[in-house]
PDB file of N, CA and C in Angstrom:
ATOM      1  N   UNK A   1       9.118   2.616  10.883  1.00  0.00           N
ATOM      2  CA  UNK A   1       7.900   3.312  10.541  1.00  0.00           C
ATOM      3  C   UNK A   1       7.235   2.698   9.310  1.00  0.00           C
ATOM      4  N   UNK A   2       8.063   2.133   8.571  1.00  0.00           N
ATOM      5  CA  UNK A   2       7.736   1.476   7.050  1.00  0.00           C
ATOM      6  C   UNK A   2       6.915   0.616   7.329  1.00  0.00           C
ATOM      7  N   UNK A   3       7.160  -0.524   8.129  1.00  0.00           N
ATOM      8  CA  UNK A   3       6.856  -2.040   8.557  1.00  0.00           C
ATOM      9  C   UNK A   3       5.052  -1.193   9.201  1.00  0.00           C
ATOM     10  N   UNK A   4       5.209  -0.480   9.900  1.00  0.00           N
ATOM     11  CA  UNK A   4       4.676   0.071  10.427  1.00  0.00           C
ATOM     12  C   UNK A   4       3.309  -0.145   9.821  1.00  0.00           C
ATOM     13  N   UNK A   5       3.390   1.207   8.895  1.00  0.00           N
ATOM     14  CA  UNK A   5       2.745   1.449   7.684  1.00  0.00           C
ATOM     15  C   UNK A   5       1.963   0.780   6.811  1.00  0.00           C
ATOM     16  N   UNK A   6       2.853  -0.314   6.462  1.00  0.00           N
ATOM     17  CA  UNK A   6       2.612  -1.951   5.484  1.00  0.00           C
ATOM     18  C   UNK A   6       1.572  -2.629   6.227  1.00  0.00           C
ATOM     19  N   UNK A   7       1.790  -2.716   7.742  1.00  0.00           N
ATOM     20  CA  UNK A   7       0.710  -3.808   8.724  1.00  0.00           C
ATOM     21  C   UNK A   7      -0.366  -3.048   8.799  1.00  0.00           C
ATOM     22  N   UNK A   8      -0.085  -1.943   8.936  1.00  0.00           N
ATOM     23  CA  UNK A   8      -1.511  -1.141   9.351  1.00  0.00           C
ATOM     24  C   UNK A   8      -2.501  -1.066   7.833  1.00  0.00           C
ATOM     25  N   UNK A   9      -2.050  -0.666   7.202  1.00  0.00           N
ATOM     26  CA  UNK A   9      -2.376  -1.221   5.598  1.00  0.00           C
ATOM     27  C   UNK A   9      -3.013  -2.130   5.560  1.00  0.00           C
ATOM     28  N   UNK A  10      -2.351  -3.153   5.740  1.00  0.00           N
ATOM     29  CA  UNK A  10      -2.450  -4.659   5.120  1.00  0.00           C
ATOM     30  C   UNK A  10      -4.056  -5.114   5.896  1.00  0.00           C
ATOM     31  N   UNK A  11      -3.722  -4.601   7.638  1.00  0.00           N
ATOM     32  CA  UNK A  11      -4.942  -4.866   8.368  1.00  0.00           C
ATOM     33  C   UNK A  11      -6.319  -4.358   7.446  1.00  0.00           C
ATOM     34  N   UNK A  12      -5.913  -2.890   7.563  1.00  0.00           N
ATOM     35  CA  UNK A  12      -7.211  -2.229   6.581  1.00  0.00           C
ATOM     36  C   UNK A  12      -7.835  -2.974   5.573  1.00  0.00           C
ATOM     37  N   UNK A  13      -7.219  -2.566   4.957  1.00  0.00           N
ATOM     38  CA  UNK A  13      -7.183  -3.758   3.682  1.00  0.00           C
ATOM     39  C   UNK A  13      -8.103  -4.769   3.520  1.00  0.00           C
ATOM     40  N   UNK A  14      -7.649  -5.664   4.422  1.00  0.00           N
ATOM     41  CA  UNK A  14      -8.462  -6.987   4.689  1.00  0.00           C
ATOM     42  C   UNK A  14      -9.725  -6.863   5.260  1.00  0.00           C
ATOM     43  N   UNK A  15      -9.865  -5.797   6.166  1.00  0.00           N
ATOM     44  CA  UNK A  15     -11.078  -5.195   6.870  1.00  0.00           C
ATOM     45  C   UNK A  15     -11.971  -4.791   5.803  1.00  0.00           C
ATOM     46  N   UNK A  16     -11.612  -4.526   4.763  1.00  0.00           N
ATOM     47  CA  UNK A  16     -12.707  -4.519   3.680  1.00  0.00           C
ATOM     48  C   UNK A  16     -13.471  -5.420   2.910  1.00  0.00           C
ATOM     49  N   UNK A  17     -12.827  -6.562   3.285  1.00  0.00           N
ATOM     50  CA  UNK A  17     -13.544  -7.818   2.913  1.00  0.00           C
ATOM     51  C   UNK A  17     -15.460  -8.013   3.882  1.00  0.00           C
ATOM     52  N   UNK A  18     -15.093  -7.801   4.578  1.00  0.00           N
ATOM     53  CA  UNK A  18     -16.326  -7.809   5.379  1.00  0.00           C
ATOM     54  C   UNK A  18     -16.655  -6.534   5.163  1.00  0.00           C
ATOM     55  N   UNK A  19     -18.123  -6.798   5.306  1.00  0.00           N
ATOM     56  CA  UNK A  19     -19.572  -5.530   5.124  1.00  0.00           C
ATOM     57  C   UNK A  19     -19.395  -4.516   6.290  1.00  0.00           C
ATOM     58  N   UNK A  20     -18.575  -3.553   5.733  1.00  0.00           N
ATOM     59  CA  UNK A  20     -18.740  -2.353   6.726  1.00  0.00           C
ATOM     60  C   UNK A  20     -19.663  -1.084   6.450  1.00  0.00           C
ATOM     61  N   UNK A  21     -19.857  -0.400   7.037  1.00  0.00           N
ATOM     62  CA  UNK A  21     -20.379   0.975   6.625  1.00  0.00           C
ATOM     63  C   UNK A  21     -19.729   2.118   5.562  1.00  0.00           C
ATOM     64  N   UNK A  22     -20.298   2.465   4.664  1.00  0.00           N
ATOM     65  CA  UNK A  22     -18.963   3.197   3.380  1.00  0.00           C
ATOM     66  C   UNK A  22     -18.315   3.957   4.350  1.00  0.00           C
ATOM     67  N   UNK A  23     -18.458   4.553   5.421  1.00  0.00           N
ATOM     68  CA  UNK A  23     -17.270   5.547   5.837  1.00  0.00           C
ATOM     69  C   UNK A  23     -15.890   4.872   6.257  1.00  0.00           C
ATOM     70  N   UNK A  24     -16.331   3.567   6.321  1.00  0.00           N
ATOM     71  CA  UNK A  24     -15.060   2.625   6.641  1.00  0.00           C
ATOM     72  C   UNK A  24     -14.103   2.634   5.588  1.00  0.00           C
ATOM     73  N   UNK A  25     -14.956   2.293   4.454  1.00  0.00           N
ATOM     74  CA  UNK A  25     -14.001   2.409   3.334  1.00  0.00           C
ATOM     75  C   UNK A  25     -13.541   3.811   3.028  1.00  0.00           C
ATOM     76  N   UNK A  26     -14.415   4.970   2.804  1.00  0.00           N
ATOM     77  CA  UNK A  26     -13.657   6.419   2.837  1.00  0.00           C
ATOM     78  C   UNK A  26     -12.471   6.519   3.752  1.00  0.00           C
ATOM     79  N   UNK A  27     -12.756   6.429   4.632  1.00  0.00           N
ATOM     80  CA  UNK A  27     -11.645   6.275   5.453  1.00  0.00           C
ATOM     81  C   UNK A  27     -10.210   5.461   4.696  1.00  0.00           C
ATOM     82  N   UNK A  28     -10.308   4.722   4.730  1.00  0.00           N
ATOM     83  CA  UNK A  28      -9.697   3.795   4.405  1.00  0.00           C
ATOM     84  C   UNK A  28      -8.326   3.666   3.015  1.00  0.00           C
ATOM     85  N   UNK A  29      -9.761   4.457   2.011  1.00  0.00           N
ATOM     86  CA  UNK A  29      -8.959   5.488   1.218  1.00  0.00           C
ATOM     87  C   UNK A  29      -7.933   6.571   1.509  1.00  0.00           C
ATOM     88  N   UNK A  30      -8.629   7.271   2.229  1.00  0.00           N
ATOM     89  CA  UNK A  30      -7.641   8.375   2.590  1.00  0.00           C
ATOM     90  C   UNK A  30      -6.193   8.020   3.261  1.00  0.00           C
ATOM     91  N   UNK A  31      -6.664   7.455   4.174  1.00  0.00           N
ATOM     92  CA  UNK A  31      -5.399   6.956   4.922  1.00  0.00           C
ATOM     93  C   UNK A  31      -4.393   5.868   4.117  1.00  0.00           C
ATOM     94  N   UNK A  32      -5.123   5.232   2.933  1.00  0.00           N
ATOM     95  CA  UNK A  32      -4.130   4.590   1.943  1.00  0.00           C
ATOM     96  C   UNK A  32      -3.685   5.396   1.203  1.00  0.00           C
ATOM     97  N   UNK A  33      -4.269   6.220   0.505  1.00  0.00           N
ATOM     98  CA  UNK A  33      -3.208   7.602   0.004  1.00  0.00           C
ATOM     99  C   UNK A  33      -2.299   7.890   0.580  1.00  0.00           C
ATOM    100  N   UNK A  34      -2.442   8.066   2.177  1.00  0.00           N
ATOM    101  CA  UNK A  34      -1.782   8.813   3.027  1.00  0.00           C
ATOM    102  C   UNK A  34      -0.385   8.469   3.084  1.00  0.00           C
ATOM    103  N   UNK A  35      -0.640   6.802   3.650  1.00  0.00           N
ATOM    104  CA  UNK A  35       0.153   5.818   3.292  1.00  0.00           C
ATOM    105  C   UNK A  35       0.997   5.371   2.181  1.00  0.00           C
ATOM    106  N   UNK A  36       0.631   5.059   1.127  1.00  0.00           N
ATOM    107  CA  UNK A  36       0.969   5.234  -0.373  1.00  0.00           C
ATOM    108  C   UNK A  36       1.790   5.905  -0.044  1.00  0.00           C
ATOM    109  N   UNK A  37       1.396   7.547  -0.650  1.00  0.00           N
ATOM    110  CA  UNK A  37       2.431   8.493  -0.360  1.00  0.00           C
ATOM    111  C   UNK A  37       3.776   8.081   0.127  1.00  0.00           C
ATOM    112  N   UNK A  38       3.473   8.184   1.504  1.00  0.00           N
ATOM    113  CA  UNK A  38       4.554   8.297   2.164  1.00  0.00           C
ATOM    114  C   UNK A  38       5.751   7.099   1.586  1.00  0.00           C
ATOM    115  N   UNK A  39       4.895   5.902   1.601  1.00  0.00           N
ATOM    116  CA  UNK A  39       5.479   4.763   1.443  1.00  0.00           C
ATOM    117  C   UNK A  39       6.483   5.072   0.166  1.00  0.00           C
ATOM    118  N   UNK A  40       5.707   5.431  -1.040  1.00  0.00           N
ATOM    119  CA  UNK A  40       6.598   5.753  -2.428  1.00  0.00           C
ATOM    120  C   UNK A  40       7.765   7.433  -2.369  1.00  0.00           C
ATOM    121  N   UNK A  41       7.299   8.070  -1.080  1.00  0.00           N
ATOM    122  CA  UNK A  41       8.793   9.099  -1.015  1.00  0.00           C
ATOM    123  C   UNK A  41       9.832   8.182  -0.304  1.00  0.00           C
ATOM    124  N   UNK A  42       9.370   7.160   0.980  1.00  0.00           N
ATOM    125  CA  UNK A  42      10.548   6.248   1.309  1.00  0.00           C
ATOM    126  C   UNK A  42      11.657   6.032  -0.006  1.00  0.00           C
ATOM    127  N   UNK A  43      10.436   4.975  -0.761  1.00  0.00           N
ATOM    128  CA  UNK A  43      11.364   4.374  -1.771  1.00  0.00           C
ATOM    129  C   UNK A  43      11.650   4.949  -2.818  1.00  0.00           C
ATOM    130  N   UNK A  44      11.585   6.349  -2.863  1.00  0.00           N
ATOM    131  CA  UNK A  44      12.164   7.334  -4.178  1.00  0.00           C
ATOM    132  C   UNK A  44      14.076   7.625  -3.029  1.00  0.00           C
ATOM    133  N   UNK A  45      13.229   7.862  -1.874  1.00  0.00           N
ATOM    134  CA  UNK A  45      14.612   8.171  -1.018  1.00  0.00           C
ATOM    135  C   UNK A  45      16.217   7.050  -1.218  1.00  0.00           C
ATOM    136  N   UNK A  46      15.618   5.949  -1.380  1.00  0.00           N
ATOM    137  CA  UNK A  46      16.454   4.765  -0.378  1.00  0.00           C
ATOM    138  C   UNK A  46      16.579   3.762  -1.965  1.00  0.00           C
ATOM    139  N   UNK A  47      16.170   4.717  -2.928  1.00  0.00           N
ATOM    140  CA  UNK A  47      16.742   4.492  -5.058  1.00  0.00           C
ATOM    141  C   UNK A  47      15.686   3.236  -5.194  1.00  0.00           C
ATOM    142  N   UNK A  48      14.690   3.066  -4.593  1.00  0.00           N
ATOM    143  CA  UNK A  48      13.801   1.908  -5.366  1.00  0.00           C
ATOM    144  C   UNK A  48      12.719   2.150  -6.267  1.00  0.00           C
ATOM    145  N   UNK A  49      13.304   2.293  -7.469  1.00  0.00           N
ATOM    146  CA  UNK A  49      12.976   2.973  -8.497  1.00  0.00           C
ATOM    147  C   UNK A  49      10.977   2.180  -8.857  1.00  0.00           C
ATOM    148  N   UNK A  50      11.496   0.944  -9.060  1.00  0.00           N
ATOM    149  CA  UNK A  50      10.059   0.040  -8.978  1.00  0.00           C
ATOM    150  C   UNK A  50       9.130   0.297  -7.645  1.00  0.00           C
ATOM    151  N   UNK A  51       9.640  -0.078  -6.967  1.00  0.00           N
ATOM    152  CA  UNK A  51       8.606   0.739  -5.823  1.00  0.00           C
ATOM    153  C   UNK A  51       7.800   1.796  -5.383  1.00  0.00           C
ATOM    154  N   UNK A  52       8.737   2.662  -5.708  1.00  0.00           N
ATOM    155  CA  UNK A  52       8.435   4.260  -5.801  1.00  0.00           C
ATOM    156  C   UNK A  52       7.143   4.465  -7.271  1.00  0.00           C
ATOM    157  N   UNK A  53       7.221   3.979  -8.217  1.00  0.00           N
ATOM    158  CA  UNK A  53       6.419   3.272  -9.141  1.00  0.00           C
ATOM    159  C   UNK A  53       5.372   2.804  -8.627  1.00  0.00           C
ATOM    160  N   UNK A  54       5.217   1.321  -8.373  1.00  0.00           N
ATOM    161  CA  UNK A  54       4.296   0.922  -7.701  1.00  0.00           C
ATOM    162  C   UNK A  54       3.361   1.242  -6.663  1.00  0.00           C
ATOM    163  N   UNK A  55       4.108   1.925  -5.397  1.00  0.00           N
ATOM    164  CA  UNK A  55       2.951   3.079  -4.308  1.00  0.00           C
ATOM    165  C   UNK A  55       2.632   4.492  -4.822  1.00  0.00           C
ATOM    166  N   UNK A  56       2.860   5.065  -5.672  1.00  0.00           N
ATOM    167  CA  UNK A  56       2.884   6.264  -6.398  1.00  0.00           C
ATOM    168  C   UNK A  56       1.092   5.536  -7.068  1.00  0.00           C
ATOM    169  N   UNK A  57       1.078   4.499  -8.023  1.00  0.00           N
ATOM    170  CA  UNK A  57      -0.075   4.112  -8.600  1.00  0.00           C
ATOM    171  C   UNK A  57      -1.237   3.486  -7.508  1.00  0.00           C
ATOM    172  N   UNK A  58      -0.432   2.925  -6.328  1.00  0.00           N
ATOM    173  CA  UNK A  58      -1.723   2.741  -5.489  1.00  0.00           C
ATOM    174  C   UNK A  58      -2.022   3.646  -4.707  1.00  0.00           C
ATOM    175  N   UNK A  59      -1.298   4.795  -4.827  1.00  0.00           N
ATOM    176  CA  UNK A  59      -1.579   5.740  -3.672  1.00  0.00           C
ATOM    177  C   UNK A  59      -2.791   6.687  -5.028  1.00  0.00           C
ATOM    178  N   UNK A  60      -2.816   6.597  -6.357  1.00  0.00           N
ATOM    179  CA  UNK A  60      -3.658   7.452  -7.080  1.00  0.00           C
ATOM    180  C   UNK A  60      -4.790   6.594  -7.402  1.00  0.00           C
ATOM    181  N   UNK A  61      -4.410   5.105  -7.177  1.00  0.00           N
ATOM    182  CA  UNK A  61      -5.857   4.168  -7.060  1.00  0.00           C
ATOM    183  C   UNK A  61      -6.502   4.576  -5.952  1.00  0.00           C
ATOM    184  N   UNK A  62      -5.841   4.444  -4.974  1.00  0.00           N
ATOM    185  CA  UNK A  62      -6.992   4.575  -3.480  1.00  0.00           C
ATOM    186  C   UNK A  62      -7.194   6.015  -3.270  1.00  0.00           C
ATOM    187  N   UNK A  63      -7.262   7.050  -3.724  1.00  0.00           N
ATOM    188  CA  UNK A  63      -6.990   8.787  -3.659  1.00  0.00           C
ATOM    189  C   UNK A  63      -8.731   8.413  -3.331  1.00  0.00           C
ATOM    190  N   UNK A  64      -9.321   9.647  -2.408  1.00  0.00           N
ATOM    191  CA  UNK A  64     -10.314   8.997  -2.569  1.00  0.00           C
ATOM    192  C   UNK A  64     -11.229  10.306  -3.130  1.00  0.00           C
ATOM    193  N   UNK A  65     -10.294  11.223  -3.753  1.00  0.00           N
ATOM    194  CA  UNK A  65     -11.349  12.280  -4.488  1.00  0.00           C
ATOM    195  C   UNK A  65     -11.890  12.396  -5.672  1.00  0.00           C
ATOM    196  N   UNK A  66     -11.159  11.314  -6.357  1.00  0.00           N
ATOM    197  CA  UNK A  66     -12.313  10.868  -8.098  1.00  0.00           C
ATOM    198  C   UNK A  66     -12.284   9.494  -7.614  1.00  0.00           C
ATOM    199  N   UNK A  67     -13.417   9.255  -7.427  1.00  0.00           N
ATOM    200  CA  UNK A  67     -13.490   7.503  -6.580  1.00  0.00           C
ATOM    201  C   UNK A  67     -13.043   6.371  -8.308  1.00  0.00           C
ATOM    202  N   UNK A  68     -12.665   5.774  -8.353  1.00  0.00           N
ATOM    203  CA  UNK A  68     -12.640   4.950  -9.568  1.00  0.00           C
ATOM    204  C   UNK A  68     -13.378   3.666  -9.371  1.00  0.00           C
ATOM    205  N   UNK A  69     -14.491   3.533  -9.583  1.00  0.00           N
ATOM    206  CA  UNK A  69     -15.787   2.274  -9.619  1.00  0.00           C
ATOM    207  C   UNK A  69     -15.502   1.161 -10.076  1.00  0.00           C
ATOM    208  N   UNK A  70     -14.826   0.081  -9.683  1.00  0.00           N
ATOM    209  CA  UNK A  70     -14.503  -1.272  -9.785  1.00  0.00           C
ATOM    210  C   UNK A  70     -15.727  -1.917  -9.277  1.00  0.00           C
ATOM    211  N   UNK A  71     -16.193  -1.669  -8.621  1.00  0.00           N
ATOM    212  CA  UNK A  71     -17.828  -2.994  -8.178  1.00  0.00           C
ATOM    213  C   UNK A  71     -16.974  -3.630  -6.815  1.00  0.00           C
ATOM    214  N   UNK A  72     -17.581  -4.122  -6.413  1.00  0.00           N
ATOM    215  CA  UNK A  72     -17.296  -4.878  -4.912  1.00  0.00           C
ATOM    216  C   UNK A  72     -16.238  -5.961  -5.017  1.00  0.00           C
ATOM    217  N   UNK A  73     -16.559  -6.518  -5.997  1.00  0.00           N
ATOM    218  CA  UNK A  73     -15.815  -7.868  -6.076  1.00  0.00           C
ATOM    219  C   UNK A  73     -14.277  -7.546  -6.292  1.00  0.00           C
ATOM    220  N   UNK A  74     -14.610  -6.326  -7.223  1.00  0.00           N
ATOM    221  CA  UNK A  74     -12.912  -6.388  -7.950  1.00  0.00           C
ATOM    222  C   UNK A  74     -11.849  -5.680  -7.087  1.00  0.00           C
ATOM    223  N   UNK A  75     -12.713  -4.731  -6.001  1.00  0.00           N
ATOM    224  CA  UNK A  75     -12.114  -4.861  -5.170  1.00  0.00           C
ATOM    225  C   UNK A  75     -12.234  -5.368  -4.288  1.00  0.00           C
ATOM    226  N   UNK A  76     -12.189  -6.153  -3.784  1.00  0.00           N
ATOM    227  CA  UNK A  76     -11.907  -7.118  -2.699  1.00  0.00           C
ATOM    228  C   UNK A  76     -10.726  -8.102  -3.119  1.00  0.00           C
ATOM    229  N   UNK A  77     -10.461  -8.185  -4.203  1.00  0.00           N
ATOM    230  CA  UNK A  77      -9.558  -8.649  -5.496  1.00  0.00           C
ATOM    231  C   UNK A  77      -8.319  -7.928  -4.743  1.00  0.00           C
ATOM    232  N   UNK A  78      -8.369  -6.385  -5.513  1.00  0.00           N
ATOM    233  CA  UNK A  78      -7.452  -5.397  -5.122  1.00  0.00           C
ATOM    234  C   UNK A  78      -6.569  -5.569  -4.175  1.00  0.00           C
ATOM    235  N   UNK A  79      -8.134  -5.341  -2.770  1.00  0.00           N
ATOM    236  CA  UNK A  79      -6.969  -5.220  -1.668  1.00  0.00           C
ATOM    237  C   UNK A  79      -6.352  -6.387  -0.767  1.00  0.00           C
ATOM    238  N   UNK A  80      -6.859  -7.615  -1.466  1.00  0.00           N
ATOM    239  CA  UNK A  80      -6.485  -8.848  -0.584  1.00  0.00           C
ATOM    240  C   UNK A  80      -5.263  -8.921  -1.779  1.00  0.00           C
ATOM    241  N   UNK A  81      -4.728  -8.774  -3.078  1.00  0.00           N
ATOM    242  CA  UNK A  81      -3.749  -8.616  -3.381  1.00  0.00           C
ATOM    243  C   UNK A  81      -2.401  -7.427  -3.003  1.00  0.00           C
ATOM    244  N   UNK A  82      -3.117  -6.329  -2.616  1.00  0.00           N
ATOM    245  CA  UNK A  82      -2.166  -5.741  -2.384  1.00  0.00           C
ATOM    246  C   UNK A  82      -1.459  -5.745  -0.907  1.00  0.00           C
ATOM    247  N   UNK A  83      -2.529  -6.318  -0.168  1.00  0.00           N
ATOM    248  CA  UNK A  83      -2.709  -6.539   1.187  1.00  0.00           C
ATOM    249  C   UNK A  83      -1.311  -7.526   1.047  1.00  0.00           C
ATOM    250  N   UNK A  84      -1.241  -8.876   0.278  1.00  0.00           N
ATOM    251  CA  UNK A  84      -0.695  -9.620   0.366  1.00  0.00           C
ATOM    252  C   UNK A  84       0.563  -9.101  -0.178  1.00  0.00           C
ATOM    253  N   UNK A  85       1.143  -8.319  -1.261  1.00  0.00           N
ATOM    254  CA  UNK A  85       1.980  -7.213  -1.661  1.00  0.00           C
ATOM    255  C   UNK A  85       2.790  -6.821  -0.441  1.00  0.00           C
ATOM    256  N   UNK A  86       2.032  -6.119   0.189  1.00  0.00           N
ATOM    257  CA  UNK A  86       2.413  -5.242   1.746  1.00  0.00           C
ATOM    258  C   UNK A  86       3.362  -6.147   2.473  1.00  0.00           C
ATOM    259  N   UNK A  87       2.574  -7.380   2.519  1.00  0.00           N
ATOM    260  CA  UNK A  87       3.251  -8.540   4.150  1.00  0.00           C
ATOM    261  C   UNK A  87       4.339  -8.897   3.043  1.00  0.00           C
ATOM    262  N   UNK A  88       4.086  -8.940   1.596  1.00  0.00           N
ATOM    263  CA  UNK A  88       5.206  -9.897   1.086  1.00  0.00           C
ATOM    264  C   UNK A  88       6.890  -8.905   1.365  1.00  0.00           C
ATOM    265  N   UNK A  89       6.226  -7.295   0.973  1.00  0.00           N
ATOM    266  CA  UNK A  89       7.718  -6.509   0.797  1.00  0.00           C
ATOM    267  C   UNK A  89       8.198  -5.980   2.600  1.00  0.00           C
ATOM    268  N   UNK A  90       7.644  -6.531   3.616  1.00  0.00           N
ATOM    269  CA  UNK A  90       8.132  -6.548   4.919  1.00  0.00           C
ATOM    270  C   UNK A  90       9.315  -7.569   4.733  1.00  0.00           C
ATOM    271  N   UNK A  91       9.845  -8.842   3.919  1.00  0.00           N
ATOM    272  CA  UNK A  91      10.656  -9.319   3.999  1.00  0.00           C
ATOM    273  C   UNK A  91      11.756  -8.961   3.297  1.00  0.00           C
ATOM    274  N   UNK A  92      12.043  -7.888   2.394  1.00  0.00           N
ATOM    275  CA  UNK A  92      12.399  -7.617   1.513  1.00  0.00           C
ATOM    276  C   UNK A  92      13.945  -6.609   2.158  1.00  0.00           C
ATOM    277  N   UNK A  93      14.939  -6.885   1.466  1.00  0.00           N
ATOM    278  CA  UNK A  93      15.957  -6.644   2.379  1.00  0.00           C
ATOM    279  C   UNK A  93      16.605  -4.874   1.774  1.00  0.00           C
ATOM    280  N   UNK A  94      16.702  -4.005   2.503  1.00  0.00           N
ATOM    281  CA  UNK A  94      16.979  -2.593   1.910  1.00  0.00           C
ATOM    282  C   UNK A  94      18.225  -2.812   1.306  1.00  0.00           C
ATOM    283  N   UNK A  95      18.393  -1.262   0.441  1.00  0.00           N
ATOM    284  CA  UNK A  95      19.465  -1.333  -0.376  1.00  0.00           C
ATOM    285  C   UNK A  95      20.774  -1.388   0.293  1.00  0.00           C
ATOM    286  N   UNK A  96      20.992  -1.045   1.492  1.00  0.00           N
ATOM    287  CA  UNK A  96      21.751  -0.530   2.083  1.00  0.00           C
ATOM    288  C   UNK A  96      22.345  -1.606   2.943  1.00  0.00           C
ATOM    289  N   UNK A  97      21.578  -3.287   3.427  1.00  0.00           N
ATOM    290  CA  UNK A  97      21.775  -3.921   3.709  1.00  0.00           C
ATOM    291  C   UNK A  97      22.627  -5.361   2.393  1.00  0.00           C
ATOM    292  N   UNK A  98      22.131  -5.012   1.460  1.00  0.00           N
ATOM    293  CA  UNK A  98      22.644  -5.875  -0.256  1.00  0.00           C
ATOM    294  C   UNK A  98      23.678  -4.970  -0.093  1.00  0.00           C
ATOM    295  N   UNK A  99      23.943  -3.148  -0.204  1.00  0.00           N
ATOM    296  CA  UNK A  99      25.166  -3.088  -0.612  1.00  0.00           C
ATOM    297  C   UNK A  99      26.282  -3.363   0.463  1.00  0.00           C
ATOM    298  N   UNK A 100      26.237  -3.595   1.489  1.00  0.00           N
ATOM    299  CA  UNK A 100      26.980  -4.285   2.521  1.00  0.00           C
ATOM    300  C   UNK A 100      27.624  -5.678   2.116  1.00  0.00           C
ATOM    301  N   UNK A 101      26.460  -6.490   1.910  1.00  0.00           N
ATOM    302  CA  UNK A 101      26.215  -8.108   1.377  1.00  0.00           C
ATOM    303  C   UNK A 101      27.284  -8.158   0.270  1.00  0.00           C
ATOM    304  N   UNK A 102      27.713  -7.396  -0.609  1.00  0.00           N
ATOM    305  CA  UNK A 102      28.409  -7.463  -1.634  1.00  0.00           C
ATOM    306  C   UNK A 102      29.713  -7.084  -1.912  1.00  0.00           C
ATOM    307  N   UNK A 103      29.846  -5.671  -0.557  1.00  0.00           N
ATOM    308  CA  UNK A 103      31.197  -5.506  -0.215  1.00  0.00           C
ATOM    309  C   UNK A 103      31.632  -6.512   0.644  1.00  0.00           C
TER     310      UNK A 103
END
């Protein structure tokens, strides 16, 4: 469901690079909150303390009920970085697979 989550993201994301209609981006927001969220109770669950960190702050960046005004550019910045964030932590191996690795 995680991987899931991250692609569908990541797609969005990038879909904001091109000139859409603002409801694309409202949208877009919401469902990255949505996402966020979920994503940072995963990793509060499964002890990834930095993570849980990290989607916790993008899930209150993209919230989309006090909009926070970056200008176009800076985001497009944003989400082609976080976009790239997303695909990077799909490779990223769970805790549960390292504590195996070590026993």
């Amino acid at each position: 469901m995680e991987k899931i989550i991250k692609i569908g993201l990541s797609v969005l994301l990038l879909l904001c690079l091109l000139k859409m209609p603002y409801g694309y981006y409202q949208f877009v927001r919401l469902v990255a909150l949505i996402g966020f969220a979920y994503l940072a109770y995963q990793a509060n669950l499964q002890g990834f303390k930095y993570e849980t960190i990290i989607f916790t702050i993008l899930a209150i960046l993209f919230q989309p009920f006090f909009k926070i005004a970056l200008g176009r550019e800076i985001w497009n910045i944003i989400d082609v970085v976080v976009a790239f964030g997303l695909i990077v932590s799909l490779f990223r191996k769970s805790k549960a697979t390292i504590d195996k690795e070590i026993l």
